[in-house]
PDB file of N, CA and C in Angstrom:
ATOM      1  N   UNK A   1      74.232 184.576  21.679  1.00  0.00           N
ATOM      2  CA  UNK A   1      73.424 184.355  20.502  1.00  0.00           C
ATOM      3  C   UNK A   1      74.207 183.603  19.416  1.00  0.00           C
ATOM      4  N   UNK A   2      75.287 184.205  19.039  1.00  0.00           N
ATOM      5  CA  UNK A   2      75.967 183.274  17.984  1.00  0.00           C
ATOM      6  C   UNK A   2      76.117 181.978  18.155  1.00  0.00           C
ATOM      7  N   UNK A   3      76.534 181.668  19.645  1.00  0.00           N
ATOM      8  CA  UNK A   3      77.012 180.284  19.876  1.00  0.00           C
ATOM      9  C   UNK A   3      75.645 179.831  19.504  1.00  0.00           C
ATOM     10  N   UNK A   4      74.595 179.903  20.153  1.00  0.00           N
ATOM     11  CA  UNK A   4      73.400 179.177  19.896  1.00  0.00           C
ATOM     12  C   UNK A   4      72.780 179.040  18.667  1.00  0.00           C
ATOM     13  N   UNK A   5      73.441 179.595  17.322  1.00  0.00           N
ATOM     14  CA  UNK A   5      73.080 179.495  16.342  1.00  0.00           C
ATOM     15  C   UNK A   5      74.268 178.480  15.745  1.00  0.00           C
ATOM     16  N   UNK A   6      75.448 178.416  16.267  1.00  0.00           N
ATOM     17  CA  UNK A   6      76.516 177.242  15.853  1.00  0.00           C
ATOM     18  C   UNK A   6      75.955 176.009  16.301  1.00  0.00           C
ATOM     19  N   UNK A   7      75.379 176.151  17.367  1.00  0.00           N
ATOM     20  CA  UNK A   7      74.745 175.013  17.849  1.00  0.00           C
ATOM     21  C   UNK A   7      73.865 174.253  17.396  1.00  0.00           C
ATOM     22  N   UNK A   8      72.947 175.232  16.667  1.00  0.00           N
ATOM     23  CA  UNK A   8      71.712 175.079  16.057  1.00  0.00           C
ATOM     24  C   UNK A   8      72.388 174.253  14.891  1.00  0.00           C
ATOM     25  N   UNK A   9      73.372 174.921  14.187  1.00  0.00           N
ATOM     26  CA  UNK A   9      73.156 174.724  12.656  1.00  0.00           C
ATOM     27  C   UNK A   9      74.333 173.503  13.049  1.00  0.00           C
ATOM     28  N   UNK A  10      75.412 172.832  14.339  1.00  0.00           N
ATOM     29  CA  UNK A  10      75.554 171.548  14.224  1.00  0.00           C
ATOM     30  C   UNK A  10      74.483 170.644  14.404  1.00  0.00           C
ATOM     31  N   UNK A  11      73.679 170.856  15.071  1.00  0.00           N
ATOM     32  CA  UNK A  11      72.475 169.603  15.259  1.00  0.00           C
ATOM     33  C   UNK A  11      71.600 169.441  13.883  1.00  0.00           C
ATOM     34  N   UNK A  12      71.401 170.546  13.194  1.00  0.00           N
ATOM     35  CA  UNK A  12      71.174 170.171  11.581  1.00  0.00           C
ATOM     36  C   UNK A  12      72.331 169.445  11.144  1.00  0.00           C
ATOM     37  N   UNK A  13      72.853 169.251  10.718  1.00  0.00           N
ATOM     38  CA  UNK A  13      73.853 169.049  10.163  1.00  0.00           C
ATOM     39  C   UNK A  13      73.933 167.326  10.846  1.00  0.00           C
ATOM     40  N   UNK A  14      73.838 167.561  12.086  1.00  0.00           N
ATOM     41  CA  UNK A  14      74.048 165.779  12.549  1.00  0.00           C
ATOM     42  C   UNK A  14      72.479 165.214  11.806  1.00  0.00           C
ATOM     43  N   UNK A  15      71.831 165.569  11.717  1.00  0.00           N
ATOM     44  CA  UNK A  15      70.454 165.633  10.958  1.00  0.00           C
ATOM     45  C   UNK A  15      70.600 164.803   9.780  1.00  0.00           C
ATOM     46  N   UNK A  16      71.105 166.073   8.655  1.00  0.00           N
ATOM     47  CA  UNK A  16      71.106 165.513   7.762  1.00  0.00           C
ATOM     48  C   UNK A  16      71.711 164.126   7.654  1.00  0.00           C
ATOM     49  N   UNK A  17      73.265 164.266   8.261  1.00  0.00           N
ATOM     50  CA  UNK A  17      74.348 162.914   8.186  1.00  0.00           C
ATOM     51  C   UNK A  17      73.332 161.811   8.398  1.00  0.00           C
ATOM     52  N   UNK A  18      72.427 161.698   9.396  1.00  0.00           N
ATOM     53  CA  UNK A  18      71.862 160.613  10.014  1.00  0.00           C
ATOM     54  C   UNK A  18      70.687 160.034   8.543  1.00  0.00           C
ATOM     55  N   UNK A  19      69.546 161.395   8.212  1.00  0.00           N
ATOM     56  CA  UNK A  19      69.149 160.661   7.141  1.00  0.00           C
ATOM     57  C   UNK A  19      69.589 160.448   5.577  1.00  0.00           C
ATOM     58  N   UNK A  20      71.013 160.927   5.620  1.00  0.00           N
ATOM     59  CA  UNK A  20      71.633 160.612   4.142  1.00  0.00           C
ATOM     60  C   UNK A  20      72.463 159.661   4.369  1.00  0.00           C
ATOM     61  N   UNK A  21      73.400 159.410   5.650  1.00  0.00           N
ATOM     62  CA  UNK A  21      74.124 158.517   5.934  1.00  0.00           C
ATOM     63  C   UNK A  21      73.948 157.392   6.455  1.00  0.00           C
ATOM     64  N   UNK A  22      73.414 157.373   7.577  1.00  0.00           N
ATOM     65  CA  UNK A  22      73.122 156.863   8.941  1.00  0.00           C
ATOM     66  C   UNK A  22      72.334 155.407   8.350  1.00  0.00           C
ATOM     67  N   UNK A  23      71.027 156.297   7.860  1.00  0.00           N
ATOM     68  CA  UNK A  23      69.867 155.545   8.356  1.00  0.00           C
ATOM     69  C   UNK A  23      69.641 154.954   6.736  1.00  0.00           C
ATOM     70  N   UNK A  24      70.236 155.218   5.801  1.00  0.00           N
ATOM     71  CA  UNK A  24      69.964 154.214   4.636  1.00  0.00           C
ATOM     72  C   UNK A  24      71.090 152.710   4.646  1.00  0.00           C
ATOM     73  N   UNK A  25      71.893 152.865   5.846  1.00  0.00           N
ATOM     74  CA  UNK A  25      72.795 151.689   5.781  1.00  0.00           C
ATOM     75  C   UNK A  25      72.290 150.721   6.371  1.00  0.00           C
ATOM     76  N   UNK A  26      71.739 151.593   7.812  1.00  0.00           N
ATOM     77  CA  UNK A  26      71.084 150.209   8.923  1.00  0.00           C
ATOM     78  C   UNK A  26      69.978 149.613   8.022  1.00  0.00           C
ATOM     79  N   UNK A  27      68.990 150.407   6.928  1.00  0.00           N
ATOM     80  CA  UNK A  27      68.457 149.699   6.025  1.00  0.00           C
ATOM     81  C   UNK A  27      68.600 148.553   5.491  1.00  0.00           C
ATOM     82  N   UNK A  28      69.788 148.769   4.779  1.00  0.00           N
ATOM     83  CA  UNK A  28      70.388 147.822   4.002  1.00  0.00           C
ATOM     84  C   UNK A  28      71.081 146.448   4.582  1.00  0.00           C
ATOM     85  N   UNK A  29      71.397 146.857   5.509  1.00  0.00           N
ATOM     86  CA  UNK A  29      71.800 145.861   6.781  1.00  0.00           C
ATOM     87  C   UNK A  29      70.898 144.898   7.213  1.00  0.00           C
ATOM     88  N   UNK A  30      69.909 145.392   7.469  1.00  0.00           N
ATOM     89  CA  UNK A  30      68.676 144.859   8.153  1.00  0.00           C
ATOM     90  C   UNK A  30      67.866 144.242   6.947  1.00  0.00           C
ATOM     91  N   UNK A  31      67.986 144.443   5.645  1.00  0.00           N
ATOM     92  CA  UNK A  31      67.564 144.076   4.619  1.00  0.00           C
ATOM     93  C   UNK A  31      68.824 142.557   4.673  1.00  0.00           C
ATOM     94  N   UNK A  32      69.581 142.520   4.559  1.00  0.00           N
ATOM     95  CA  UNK A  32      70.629 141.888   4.458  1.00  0.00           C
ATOM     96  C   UNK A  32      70.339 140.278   5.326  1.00  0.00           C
ATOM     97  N   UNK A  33      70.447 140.709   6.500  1.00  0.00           N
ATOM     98  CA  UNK A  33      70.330 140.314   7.985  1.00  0.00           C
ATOM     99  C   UNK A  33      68.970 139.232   7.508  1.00  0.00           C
ATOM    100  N   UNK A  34      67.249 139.617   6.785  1.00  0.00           N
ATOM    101  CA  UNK A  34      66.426 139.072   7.100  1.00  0.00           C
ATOM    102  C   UNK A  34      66.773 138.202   5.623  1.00  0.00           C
ATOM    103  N   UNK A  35      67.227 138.622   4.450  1.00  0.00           N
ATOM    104  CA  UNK A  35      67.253 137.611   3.446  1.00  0.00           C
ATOM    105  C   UNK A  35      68.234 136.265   4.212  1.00  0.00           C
ATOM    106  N   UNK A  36      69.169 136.527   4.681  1.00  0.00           N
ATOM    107  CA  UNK A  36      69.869 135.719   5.429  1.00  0.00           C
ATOM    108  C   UNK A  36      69.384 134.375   5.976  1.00  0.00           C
ATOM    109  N   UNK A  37      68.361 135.182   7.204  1.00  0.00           N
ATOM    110  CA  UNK A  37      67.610 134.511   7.879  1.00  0.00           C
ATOM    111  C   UNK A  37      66.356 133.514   7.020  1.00  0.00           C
ATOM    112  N   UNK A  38      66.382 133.930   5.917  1.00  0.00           N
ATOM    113  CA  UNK A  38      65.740 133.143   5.095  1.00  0.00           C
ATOM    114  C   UNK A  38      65.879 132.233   4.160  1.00  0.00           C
ATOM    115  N   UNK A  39      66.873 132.266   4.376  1.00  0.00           N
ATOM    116  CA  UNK A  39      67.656 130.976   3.229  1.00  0.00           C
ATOM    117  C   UNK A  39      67.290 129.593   3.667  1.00  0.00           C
ATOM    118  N   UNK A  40      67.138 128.906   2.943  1.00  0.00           N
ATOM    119  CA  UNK A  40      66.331 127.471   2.699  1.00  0.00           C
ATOM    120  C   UNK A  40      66.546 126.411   1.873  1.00  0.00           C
ATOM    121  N   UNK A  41      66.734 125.305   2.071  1.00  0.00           N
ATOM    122  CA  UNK A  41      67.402 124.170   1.095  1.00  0.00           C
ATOM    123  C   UNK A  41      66.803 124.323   0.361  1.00  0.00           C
ATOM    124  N   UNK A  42      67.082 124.331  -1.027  1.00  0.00           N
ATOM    125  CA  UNK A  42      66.469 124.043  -2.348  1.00  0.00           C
ATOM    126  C   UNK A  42      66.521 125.457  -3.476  1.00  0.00           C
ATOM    127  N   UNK A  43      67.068 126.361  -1.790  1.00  0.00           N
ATOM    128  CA  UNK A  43      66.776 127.883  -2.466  1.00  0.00           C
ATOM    129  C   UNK A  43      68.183 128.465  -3.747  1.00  0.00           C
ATOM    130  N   UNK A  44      67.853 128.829  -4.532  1.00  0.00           N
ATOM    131  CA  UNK A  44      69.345 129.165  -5.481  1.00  0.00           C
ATOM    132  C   UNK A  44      69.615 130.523  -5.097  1.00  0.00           C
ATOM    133  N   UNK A  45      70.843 130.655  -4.938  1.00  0.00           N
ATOM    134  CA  UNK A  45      71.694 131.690  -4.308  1.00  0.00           C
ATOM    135  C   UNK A  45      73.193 132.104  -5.147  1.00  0.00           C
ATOM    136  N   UNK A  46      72.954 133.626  -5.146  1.00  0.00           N
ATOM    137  CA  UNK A  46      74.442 133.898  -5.337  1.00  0.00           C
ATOM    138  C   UNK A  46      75.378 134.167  -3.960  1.00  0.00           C
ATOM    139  N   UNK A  47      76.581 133.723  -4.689  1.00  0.00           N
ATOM    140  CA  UNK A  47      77.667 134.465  -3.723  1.00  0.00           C
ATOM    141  C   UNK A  47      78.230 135.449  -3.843  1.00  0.00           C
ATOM    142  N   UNK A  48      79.598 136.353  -2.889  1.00  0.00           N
ATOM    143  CA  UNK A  48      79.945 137.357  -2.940  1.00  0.00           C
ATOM    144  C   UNK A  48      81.169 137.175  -4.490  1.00  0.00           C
ATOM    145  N   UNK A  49      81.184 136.043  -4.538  1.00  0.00           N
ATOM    146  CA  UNK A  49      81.977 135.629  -5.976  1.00  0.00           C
ATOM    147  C   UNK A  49      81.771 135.413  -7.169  1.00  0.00           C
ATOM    148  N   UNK A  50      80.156 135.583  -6.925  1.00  0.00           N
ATOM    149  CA  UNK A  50      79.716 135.023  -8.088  1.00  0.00           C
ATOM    150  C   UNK A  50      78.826 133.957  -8.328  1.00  0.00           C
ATOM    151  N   UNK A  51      79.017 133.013  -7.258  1.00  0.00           N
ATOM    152  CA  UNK A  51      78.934 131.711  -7.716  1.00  0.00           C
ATOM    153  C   UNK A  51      77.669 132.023  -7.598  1.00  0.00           C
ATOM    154  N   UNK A  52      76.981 130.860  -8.302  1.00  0.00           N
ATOM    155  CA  UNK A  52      74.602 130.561  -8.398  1.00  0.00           C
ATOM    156  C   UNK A  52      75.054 129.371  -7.895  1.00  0.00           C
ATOM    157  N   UNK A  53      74.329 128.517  -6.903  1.00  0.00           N
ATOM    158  CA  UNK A  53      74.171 127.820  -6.289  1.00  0.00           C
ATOM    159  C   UNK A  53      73.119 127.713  -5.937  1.00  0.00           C
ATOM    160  N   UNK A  54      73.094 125.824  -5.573  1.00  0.00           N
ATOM    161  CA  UNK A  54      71.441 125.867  -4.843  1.00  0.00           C
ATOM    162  C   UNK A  54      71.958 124.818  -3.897  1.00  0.00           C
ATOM    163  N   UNK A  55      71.130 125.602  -2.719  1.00  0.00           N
ATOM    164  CA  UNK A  55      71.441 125.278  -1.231  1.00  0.00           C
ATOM    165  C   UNK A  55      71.123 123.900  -0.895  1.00  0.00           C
ATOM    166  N   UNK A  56      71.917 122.876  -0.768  1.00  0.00           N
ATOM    167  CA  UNK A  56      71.379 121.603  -0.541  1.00  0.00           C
ATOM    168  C   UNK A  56      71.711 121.234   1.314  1.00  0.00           C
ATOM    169  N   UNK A  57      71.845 121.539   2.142  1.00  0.00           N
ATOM    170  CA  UNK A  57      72.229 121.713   3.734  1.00  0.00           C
ATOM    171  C   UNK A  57      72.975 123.172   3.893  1.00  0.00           C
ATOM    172  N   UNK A  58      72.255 124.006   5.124  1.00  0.00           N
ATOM    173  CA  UNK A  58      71.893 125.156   5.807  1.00  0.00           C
ATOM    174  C   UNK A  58      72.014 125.187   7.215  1.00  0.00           C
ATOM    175  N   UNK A  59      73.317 125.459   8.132  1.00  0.00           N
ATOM    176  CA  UNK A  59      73.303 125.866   9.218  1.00  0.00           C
ATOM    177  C   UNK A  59      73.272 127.098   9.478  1.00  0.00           C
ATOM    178  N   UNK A  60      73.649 127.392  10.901  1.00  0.00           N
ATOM    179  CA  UNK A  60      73.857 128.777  11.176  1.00  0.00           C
ATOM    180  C   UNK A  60      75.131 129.904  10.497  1.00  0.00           C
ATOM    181  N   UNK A  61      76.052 128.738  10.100  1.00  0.00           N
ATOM    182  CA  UNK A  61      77.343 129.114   9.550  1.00  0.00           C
ATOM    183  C   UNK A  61      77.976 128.875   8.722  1.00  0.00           C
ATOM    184  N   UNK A  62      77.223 127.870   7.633  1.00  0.00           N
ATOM    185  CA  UNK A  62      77.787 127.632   6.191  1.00  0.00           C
ATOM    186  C   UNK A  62      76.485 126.831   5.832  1.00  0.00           C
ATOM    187  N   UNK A  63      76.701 126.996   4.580  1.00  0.00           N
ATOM    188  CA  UNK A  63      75.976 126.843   3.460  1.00  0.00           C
ATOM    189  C   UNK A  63      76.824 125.603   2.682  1.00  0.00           C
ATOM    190  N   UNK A  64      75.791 124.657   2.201  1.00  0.00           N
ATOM    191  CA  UNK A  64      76.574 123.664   0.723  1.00  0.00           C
ATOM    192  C   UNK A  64      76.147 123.980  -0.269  1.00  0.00           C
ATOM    193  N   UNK A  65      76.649 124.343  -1.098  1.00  0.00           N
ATOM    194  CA  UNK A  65      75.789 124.572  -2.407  1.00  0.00           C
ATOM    195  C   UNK A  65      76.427 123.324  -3.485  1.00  0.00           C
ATOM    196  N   UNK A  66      75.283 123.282  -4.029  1.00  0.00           N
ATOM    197  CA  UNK A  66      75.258 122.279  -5.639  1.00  0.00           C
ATOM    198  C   UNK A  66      75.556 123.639  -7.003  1.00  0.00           C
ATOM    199  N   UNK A  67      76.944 123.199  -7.269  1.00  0.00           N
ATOM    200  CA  UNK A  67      76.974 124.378  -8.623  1.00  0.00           C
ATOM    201  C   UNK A  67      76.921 123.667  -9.708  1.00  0.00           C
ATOM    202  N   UNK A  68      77.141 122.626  -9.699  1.00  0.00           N
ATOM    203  CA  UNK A  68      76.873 121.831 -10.939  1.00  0.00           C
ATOM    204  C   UNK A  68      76.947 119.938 -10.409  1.00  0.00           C
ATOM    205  N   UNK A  69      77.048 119.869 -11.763  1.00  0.00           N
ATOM    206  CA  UNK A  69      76.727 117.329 -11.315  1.00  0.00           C
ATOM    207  C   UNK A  69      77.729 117.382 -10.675  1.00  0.00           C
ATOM    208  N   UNK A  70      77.672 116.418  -9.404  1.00  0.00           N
ATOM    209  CA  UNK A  70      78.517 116.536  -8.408  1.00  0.00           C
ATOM    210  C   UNK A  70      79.974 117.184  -8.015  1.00  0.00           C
ATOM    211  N   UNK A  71      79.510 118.672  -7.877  1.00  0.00           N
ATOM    212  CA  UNK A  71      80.535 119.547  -7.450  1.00  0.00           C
ATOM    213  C   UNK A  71      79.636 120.200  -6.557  1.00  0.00           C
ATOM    214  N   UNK A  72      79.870 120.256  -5.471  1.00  0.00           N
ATOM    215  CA  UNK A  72      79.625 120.905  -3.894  1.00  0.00           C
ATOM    216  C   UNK A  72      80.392 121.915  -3.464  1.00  0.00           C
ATOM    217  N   UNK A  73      79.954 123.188  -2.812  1.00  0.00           N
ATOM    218  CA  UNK A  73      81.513 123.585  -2.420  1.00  0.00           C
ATOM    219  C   UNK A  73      80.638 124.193  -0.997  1.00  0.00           C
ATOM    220  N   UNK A  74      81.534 124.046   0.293  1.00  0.00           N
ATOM    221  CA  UNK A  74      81.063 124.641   1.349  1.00  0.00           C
ATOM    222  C   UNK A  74      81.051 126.657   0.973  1.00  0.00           C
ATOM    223  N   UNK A  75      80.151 127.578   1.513  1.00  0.00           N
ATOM    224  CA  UNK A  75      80.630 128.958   1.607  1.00  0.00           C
ATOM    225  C   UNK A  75      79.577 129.154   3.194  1.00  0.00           C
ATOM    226  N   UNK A  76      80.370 130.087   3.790  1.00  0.00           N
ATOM    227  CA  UNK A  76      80.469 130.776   4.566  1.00  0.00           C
ATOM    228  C   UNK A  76      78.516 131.540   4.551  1.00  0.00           C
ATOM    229  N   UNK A  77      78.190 131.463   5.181  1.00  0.00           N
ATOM    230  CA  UNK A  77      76.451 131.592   5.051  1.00  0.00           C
ATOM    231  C   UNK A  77      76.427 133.308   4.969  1.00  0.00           C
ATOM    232  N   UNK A  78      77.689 134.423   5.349  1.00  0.00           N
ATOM    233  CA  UNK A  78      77.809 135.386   5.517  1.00  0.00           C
ATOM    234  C   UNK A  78      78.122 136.153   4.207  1.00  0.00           C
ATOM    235  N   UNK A  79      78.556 135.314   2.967  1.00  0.00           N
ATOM    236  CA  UNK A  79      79.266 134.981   2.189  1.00  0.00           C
ATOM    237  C   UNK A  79      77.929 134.858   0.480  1.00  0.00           C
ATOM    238  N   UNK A  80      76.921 135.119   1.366  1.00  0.00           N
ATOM    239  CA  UNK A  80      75.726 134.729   0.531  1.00  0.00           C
ATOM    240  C   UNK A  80      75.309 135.994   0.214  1.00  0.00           C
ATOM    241  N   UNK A  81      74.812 136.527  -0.853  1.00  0.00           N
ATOM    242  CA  UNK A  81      74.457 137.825  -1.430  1.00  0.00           C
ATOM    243  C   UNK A  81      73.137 138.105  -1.664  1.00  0.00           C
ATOM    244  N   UNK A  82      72.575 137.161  -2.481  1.00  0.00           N
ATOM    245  CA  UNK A  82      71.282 137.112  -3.245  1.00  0.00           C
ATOM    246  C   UNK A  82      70.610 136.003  -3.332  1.00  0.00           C
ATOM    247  N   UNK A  83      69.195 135.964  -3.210  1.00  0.00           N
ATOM    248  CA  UNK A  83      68.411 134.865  -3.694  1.00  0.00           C
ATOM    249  C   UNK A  83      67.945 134.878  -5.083  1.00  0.00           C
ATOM    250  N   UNK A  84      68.343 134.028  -5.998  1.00  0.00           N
ATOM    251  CA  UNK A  84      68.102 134.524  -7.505  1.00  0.00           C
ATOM    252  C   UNK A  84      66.447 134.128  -8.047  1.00  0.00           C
ATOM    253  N   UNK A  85      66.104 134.454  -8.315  1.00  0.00           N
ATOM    254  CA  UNK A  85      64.672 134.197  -9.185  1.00  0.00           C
ATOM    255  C   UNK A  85      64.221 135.334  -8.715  1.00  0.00           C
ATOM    256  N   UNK A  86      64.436 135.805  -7.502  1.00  0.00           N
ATOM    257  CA  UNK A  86      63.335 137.081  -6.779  1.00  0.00           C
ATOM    258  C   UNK A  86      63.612 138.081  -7.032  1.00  0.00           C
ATOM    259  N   UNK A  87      62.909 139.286  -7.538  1.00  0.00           N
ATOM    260  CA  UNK A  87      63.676 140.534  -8.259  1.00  0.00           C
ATOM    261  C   UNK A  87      62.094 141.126  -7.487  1.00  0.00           C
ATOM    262  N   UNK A  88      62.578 142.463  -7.227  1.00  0.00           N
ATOM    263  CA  UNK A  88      61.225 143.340  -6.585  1.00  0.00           C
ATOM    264  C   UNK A  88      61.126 143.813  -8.113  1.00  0.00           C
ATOM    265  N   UNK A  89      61.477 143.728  -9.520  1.00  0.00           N
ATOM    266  CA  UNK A  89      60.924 144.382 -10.339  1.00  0.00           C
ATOM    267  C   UNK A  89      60.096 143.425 -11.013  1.00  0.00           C
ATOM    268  N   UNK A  90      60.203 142.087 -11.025  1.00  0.00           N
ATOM    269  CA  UNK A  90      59.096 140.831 -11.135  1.00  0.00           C
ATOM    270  C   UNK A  90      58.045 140.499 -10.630  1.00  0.00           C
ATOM    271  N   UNK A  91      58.082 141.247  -9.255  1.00  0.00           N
ATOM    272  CA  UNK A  91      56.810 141.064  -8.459  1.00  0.00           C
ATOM    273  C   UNK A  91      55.882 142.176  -9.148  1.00  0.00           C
ATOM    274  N   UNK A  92      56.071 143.599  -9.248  1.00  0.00           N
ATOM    275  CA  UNK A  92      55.556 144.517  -9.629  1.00  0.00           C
ATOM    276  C   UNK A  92      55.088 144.492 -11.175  1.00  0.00           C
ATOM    277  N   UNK A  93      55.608 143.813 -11.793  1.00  0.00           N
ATOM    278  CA  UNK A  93      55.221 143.102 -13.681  1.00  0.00           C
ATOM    279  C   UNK A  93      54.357 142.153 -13.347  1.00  0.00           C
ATOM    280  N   UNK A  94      54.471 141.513 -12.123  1.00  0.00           N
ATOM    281  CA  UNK A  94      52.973 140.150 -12.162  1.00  0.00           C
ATOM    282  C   UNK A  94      51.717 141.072 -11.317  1.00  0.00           C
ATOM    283  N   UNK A  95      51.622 142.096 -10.690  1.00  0.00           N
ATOM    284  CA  UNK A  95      50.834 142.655 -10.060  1.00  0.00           C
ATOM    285  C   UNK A  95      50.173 143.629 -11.500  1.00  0.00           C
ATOM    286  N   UNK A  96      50.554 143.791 -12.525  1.00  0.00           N
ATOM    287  CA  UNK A  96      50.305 144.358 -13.341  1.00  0.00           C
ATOM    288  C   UNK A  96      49.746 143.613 -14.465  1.00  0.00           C
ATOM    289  N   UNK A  97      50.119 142.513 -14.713  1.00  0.00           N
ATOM    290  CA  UNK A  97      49.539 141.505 -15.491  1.00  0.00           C
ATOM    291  C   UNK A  97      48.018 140.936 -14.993  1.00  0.00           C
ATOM    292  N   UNK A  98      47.234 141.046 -14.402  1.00  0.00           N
ATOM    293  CA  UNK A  98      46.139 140.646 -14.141  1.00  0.00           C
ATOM    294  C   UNK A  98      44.902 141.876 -14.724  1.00  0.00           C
ATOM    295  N   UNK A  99      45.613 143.004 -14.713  1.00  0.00           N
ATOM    296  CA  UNK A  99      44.769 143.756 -15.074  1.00  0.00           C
ATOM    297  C   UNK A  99      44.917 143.882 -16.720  1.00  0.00           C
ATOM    298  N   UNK A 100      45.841 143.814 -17.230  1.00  0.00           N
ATOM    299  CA  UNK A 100      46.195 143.817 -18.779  1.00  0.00           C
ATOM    300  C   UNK A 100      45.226 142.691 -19.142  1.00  0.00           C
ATOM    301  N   UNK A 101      45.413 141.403 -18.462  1.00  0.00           N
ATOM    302  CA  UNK A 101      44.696 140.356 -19.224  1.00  0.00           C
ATOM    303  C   UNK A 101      43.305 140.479 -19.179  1.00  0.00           C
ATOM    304  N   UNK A 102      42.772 141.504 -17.922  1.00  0.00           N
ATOM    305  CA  UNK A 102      41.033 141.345 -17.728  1.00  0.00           C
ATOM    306  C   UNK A 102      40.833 142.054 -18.949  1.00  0.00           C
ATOM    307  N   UNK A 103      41.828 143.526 -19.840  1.00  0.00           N
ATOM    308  CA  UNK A 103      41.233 144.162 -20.823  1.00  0.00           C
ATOM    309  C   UNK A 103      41.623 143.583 -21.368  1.00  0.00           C
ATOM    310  N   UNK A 104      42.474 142.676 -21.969  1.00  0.00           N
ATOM    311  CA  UNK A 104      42.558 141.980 -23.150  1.00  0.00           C
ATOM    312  C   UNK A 104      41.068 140.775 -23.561  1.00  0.00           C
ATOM    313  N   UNK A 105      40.816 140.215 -22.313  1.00  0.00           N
ATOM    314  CA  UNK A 105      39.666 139.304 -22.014  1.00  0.00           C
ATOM    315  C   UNK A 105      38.440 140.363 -22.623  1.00  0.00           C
ATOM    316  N   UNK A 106      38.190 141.395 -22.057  1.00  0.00           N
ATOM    317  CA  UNK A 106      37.500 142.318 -21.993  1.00  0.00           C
ATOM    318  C   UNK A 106      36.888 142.759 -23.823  1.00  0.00           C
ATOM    319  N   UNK A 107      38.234 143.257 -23.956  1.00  0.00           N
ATOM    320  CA  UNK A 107      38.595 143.436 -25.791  1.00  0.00           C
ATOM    321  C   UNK A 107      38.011 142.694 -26.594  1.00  0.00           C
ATOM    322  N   UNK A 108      38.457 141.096 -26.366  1.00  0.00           N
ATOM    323  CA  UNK A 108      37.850 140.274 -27.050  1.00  0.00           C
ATOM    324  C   UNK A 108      36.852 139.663 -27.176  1.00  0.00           C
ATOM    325  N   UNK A 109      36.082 140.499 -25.727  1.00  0.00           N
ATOM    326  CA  UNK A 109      34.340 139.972 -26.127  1.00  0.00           C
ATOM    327  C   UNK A 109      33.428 140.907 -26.933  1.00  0.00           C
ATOM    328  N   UNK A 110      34.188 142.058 -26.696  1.00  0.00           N
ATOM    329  CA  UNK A 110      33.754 143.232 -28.044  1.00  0.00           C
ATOM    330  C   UNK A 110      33.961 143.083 -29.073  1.00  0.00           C
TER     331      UNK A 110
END
């Protein structure tokens, strides 16, 4: 009996690790992985340095970016962090703005 309750309470325990540990990384990974896969000439990007750039040629394995009047610098496509303009808290402020303006519209015919 005891053993089977040590047993019990390791397989909880691998449990928890998996959804506190485990499984919010492959998330983030896989979040990672598809912005990646989406990068696109013209698109502005940060790097792991810092840099804002906008992608002017895109292979599988480096990136050119334009950081300013003719200064280019090759980075590493792995090396890419963020796509800048896109914020998930911008999308959710324009999904909200359509309804503000129908009562404002609304308001002002009263």
């Amino acid at each position: 009996m005891p053993c089977a309750v040590q047993g019990g309470l390791m397989a909880v325990m691998m449990l928890v690790m998996y959804f506190v540990m485990i499984r919010p990384e492959n998330k983030r990974r896989q979040e990672a992985e598809d912005m990646l896969k989406s990068l696109r000439k013209g698109a502005k990007v940060r790097t792991t340095g810092g840099i804002l750039g906008e992608i002017l040629s895109i292979d599988e394995r480096e990136a050119v970016l334009q950081v300013a009047d003719k200064v280019k610098i090759n980075v590493l496509r792995g090396n890419i962090v963020g796509i800048e303009g896109v914020k998930p808290e911008a999308k959710k402020a324009d999904e909200s703005k359509p309804a503000e303006k129908a009562a404002e519209k609304a308001a002002e015919k009263s």
